[in-house]
Protein backbone atom coordinates (compact mmCIF):
# COMPACT_ATOMS: atom_id res chain seq x y z
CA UNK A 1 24.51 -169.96 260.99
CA UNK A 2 22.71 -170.20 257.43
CA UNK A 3 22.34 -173.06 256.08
CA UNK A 4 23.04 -172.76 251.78
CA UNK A 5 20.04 -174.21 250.17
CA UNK A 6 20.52 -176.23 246.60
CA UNK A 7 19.61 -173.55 244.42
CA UNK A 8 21.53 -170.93 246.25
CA UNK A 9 24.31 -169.42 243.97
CA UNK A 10 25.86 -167.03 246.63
CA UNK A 11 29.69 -167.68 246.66
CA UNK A 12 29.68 -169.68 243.62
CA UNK A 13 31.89 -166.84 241.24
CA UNK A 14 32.54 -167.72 237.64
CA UNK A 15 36.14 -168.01 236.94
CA UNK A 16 38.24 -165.62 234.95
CA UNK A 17 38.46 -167.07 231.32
CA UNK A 18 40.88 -166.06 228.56
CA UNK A 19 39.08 -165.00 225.63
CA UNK A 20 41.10 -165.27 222.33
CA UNK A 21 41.31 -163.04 219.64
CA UNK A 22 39.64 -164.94 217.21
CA UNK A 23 36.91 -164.95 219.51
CA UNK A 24 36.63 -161.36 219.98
CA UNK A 25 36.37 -160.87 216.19
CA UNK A 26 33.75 -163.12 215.85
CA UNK A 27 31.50 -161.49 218.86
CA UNK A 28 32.60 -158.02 216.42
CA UNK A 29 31.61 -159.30 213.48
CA UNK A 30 28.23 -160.61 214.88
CA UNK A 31 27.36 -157.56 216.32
CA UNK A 32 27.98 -155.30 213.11
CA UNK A 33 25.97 -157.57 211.32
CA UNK A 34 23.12 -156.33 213.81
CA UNK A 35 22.77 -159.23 216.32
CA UNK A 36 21.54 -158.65 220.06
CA UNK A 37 23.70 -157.70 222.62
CA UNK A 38 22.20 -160.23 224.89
CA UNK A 39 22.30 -162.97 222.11
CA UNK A 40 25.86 -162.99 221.90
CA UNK A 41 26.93 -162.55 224.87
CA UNK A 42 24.34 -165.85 225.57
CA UNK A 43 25.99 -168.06 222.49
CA UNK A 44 29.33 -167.45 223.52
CA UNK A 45 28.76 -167.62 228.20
CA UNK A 46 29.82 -164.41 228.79
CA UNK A 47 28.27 -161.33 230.14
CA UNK A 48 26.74 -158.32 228.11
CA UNK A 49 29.21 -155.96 230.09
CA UNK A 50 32.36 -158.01 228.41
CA UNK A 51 30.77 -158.11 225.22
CA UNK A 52 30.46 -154.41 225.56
CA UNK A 53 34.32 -154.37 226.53
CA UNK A 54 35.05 -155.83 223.13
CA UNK A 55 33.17 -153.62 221.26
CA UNK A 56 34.33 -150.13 223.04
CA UNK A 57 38.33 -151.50 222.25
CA UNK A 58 36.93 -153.04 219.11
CA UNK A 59 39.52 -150.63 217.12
CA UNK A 60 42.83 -151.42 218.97
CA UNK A 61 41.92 -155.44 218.09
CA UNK A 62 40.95 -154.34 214.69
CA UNK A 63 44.67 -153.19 214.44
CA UNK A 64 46.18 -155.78 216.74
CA UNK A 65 44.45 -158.56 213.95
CA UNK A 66 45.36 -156.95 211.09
CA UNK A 67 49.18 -156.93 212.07
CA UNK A 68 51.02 -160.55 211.04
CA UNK A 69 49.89 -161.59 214.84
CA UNK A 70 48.60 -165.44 215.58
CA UNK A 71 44.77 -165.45 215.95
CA UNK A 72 45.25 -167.33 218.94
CA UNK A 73 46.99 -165.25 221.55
CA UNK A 74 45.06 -163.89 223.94
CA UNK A 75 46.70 -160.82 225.29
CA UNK A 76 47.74 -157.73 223.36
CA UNK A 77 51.28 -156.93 224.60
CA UNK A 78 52.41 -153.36 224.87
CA UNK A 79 55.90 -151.85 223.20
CA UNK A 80 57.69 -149.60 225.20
CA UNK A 81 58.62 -146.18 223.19
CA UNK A 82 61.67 -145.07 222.07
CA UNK A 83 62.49 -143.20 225.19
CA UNK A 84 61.83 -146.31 227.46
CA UNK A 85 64.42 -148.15 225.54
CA UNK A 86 67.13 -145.34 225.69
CA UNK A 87 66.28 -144.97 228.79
CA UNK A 88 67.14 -148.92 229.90
């Protein structure tokens, strides 16, 4: 059997976090106003792939914020259509 030294980091995951949506406009706004990738995603402990997440849905927030929603939620809930509802 292995024996896990100090400084070993296998099995040690970081945790899912919920990242608001005041949050993600802030990591948008940084990174139109020409920031690093890499510098962001440092300032605020996330990874560059998340950051790029953000930034490849960055229009559906866009919307979701500009619609009379709290800044503070943290998941964008889907409506069902018209046909869904007849349909219940």
């Amino acid at each position: 059997s292995k024996c896990k030294r100090s400084g070993d980091v296998a099995g040690t995951a970081k945790k899912r976090q919920a990242i608001t949506m005041e949050t993600k406009v802030k990591v948008i706004e940084r990174m139109e106003q020409g920031e690093k990738m890499v510098d962001v995603a440092h300032s605020y402990n996330m990874n560059r792939s998340t950051i790029g997440t953000i930034l490849k849905n960055k229009d559906k927030l866009m919307e979701h914020v500009n619609s009379a929603v709290p800044m503070m939620l943290t998941v964008i809930s889907k409506k069902c259509g018209k046909v869904m509802q007849e349909m219940e």
